[in-house]
PDB file of N, CA and C in Angstrom:
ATOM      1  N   UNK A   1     -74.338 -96.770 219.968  1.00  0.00           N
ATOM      2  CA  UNK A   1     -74.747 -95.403 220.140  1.00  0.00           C
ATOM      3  C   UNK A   1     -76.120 -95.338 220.795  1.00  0.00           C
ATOM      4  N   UNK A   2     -76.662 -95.895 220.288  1.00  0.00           N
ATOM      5  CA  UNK A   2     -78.584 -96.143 220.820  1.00  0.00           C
ATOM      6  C   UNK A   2     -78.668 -96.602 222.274  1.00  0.00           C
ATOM      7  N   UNK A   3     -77.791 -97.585 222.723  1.00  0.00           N
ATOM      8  CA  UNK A   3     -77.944 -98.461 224.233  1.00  0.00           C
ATOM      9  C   UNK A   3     -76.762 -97.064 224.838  1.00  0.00           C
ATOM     10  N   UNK A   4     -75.594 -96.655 224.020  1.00  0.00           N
ATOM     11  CA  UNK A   4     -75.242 -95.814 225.258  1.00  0.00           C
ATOM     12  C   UNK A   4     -76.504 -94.397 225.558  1.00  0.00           C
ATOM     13  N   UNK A   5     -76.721 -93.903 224.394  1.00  0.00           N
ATOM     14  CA  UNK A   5     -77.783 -93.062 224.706  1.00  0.00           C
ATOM     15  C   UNK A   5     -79.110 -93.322 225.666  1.00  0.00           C
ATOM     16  N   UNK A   6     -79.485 -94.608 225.601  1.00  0.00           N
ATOM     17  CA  UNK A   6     -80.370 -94.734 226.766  1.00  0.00           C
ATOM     18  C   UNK A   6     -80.329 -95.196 227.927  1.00  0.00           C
ATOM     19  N   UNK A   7     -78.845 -95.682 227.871  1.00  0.00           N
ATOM     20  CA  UNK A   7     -78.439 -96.160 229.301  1.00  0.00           C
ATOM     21  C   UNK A   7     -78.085 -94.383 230.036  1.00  0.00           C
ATOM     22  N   UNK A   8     -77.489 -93.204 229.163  1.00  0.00           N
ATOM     23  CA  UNK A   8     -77.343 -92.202 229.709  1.00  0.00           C
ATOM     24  C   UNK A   8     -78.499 -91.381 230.244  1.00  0.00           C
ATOM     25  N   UNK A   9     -80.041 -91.691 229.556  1.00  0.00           N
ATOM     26  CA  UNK A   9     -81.144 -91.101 229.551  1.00  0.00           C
ATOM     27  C   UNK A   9     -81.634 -91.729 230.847  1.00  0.00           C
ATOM     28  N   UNK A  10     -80.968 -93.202 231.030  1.00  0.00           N
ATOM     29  CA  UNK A  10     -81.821 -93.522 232.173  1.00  0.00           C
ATOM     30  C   UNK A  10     -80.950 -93.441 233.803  1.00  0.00           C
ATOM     31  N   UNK A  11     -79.702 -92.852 233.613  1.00  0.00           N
ATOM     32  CA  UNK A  11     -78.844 -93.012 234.286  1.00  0.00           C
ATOM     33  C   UNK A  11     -78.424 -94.423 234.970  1.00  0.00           C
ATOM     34  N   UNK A  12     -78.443 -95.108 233.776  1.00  0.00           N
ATOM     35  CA  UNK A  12     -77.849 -96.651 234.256  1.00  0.00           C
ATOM     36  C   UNK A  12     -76.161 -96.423 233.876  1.00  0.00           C
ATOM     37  N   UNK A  13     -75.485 -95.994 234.627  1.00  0.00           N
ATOM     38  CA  UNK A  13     -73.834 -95.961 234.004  1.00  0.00           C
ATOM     39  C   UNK A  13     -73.197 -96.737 234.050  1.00  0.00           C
ATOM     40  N   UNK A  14     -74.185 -98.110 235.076  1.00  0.00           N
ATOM     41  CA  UNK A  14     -73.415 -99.554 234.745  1.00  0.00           C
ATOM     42  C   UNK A  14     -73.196-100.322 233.004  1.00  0.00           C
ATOM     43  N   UNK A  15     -74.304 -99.729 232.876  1.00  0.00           N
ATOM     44  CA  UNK A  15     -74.303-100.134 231.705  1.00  0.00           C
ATOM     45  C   UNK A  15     -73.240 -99.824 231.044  1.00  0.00           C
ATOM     46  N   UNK A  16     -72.729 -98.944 230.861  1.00  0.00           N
ATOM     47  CA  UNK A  16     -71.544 -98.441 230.548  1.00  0.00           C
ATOM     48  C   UNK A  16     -70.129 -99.030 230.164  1.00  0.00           C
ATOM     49  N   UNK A  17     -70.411 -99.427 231.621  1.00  0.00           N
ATOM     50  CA  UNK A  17     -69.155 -99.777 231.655  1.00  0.00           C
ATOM     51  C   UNK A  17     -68.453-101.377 230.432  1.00  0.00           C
ATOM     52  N   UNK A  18     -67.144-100.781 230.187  1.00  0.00           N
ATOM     53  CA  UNK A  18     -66.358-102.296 228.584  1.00  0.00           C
ATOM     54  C   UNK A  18     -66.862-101.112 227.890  1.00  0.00           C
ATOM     55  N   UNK A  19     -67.877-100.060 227.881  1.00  0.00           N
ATOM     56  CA  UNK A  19     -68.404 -99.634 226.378  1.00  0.00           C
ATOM     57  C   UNK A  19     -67.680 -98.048 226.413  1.00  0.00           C
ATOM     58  N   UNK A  20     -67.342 -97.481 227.250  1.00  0.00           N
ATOM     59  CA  UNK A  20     -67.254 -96.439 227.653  1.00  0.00           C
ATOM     60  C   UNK A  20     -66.005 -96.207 228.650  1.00  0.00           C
ATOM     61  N   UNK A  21     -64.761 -95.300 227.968  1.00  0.00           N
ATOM     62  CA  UNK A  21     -64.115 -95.312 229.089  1.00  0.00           C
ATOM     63  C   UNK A  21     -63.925 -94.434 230.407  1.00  0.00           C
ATOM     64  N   UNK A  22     -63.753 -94.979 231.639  1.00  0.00           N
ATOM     65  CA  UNK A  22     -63.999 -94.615 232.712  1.00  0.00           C
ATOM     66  C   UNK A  22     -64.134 -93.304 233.110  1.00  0.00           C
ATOM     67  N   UNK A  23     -63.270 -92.515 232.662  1.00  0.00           N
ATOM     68  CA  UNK A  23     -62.866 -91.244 232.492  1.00  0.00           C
ATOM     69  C   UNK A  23     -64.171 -90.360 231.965  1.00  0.00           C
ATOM     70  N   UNK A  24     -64.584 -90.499 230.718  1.00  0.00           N
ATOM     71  CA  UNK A  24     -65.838 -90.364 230.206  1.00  0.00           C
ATOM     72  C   UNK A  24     -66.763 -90.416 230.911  1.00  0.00           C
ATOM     73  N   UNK A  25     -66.814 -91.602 231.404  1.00  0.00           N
ATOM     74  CA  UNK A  25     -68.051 -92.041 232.154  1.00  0.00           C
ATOM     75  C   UNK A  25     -68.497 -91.431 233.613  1.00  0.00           C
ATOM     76  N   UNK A  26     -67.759 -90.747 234.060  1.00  0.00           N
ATOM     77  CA  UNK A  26     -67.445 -89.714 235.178  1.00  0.00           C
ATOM     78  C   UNK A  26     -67.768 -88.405 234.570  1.00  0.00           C
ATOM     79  N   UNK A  27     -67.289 -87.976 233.212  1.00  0.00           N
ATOM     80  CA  UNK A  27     -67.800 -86.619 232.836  1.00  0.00           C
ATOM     81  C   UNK A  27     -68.962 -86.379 232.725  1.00  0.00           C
ATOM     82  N   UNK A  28     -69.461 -87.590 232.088  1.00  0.00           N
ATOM     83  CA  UNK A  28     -70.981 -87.677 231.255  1.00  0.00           C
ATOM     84  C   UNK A  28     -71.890 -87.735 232.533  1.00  0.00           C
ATOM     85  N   UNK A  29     -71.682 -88.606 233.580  1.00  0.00           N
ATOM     86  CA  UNK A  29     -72.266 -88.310 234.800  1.00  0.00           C
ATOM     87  C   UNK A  29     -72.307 -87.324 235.207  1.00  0.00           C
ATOM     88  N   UNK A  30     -71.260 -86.373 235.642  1.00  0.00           N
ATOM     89  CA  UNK A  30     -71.474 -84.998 235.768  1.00  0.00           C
ATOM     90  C   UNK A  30     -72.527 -84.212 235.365  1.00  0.00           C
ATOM     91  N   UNK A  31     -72.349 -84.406 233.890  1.00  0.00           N
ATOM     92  CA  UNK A  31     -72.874 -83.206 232.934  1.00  0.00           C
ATOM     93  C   UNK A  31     -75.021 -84.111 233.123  1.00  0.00           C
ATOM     94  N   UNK A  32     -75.306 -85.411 233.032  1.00  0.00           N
ATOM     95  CA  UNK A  32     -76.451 -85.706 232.805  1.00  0.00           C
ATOM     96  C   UNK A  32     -77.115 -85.582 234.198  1.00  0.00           C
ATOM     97  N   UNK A  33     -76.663 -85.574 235.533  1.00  0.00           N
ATOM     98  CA  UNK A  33     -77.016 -85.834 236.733  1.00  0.00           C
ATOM     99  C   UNK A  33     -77.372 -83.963 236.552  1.00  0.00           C
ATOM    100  N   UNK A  34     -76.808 -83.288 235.952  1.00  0.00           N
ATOM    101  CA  UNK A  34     -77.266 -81.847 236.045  1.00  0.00           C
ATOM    102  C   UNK A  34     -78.317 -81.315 234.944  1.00  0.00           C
ATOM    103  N   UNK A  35     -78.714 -82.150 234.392  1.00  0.00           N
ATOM    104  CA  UNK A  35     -80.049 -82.133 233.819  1.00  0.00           C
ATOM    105  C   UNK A  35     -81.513 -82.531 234.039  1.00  0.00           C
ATOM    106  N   UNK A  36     -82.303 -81.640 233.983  1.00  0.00           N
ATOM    107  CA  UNK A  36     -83.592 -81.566 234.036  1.00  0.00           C
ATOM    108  C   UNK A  36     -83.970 -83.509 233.764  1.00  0.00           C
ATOM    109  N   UNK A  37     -85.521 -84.156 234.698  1.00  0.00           N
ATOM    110  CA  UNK A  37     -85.610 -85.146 233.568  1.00  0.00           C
ATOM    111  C   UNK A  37     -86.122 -84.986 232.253  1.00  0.00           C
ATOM    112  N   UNK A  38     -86.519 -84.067 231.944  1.00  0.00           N
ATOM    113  CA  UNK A  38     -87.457 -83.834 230.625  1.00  0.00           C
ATOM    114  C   UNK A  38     -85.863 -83.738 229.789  1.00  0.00           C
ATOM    115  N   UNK A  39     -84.682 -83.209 229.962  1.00  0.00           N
ATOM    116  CA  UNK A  39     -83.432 -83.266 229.422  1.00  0.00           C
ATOM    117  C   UNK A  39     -83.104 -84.685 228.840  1.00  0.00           C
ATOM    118  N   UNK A  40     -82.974 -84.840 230.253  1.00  0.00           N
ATOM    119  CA  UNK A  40     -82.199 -86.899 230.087  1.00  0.00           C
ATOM    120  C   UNK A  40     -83.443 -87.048 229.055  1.00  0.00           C
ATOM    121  N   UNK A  41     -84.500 -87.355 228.617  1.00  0.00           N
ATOM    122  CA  UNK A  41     -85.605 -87.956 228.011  1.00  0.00           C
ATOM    123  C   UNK A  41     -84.670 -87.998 226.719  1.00  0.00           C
ATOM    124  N   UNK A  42     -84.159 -86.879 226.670  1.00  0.00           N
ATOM    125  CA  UNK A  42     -83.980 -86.057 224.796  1.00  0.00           C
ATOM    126  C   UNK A  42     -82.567 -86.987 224.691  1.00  0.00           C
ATOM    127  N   UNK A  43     -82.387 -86.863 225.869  1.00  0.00           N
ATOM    128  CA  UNK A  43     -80.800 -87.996 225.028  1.00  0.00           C
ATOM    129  C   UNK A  43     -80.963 -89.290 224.612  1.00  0.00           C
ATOM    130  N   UNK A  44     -81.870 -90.065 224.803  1.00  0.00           N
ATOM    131  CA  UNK A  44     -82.053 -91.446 223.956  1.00  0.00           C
ATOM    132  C   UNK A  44     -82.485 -91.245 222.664  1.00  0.00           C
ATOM    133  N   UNK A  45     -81.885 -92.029 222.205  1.00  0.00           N
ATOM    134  CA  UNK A  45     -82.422 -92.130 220.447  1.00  0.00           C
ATOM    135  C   UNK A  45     -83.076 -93.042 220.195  1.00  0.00           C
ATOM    136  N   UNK A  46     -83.577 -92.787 218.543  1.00  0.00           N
ATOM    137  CA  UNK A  46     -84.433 -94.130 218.573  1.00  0.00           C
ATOM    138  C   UNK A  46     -84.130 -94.587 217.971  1.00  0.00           C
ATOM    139  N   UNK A  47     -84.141 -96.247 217.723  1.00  0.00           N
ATOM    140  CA  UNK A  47     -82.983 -97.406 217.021  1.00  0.00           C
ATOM    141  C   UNK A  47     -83.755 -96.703 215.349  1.00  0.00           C
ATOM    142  N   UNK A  48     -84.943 -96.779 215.683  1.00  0.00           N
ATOM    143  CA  UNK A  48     -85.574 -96.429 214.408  1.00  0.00           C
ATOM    144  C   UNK A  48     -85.876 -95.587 213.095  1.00  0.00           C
ATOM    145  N   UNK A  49     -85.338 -94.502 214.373  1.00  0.00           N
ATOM    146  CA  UNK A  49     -85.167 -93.268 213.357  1.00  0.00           C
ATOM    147  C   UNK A  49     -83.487 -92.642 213.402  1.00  0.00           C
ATOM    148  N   UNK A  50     -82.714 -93.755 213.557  1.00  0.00           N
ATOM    149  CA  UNK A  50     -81.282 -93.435 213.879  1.00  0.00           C
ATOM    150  C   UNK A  50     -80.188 -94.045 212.472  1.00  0.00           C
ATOM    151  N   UNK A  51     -79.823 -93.595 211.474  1.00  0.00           N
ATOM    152  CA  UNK A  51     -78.965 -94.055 210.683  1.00  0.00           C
ATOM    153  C   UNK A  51     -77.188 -93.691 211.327  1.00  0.00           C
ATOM    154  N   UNK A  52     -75.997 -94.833 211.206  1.00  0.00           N
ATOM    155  CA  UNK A  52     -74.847 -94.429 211.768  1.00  0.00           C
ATOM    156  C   UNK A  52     -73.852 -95.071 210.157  1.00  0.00           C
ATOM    157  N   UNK A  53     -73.254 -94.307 209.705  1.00  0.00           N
ATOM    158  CA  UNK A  53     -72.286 -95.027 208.981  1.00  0.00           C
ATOM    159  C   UNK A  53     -71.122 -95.002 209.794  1.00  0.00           C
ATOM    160  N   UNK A  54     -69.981 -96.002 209.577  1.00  0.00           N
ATOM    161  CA  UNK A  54     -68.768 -95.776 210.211  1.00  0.00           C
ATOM    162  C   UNK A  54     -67.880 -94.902 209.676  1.00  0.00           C
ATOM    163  N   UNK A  55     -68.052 -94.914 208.864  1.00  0.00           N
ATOM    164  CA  UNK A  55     -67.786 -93.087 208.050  1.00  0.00           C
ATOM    165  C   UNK A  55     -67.842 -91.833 208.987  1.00  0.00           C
ATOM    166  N   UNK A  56     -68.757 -91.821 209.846  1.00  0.00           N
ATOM    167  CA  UNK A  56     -68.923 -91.204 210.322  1.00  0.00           C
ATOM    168  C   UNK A  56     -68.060 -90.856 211.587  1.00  0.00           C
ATOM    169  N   UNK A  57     -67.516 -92.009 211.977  1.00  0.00           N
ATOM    170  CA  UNK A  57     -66.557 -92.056 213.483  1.00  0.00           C
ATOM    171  C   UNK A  57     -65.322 -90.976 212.963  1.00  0.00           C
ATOM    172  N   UNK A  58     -64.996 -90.392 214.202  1.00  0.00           N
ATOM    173  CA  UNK A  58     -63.565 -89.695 214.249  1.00  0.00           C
ATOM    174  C   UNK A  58     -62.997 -90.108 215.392  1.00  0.00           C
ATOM    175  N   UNK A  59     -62.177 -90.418 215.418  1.00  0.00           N
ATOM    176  CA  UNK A  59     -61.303 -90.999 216.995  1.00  0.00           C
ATOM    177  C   UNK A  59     -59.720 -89.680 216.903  1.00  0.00           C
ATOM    178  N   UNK A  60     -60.143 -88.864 218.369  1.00  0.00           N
ATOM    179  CA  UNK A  60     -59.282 -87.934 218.535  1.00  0.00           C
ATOM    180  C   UNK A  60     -58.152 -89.138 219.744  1.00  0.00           C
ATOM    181  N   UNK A  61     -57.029 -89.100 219.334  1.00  0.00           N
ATOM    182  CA  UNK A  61     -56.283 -89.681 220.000  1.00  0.00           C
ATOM    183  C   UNK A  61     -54.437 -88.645 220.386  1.00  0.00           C
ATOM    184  N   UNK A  62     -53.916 -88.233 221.426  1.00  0.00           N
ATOM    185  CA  UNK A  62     -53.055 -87.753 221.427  1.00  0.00           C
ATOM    186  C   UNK A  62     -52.449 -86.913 220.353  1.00  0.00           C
ATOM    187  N   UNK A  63     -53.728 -85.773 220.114  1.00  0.00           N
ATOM    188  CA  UNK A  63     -53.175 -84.684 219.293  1.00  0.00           C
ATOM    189  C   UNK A  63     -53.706 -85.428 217.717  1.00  0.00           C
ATOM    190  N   UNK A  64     -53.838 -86.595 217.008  1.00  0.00           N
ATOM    191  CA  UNK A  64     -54.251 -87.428 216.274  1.00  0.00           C
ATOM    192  C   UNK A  64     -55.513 -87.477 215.896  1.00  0.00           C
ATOM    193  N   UNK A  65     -55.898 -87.696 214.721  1.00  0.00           N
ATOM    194  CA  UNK A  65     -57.206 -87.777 213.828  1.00  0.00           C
ATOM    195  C   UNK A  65     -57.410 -89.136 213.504  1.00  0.00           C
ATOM    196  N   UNK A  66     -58.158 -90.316 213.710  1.00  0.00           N
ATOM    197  CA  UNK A  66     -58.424 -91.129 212.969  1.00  0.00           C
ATOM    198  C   UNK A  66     -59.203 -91.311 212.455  1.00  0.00           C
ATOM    199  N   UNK A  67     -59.310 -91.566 211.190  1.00  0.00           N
ATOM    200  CA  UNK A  67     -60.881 -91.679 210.343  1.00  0.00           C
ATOM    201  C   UNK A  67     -61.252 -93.301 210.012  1.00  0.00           C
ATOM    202  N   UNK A  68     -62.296 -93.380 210.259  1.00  0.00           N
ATOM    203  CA  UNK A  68     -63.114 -94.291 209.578  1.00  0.00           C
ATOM    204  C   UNK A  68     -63.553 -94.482 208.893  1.00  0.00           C
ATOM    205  N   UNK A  69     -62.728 -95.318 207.761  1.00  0.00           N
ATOM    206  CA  UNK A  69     -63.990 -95.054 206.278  1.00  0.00           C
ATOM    207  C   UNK A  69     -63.526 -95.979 205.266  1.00  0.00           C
TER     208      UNK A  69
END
């Protein structure tokens, strides 16, 4: 979550790529290339002040819910 967030902040979308699928990775370009830089800044997180449980994941798949937990 942290490396995609700052690979998006810095517009590295190579980075991306294995982590992110392609499809995505074309939207998210869209949507960040149309932001301010003071915008992109706000999308990196910080490893430090960032807690993730996997609890937390939802994977929408063909109409489908998957939970993590």
């Amino acid at each position: 979550m942290v490396l995609i967030s700052e690979a998006l902040s810095s517009q590295n979308y190579d980075e991306l790529e294995g982590r992110v699928n392609e499809e995505a990775i074309k939207v998210l370009k869209d949507k960040v290339e149309s932001l301010s830089s003071y915008q992109r800044k706000l999308i990196a997180l910080d490893a430090d002040k960032t807690i993730c449980f996997p609890g937390d994941i939802v994977v929408k798949e063909e109409g489908h819910y998957y939970y993590n937990t």
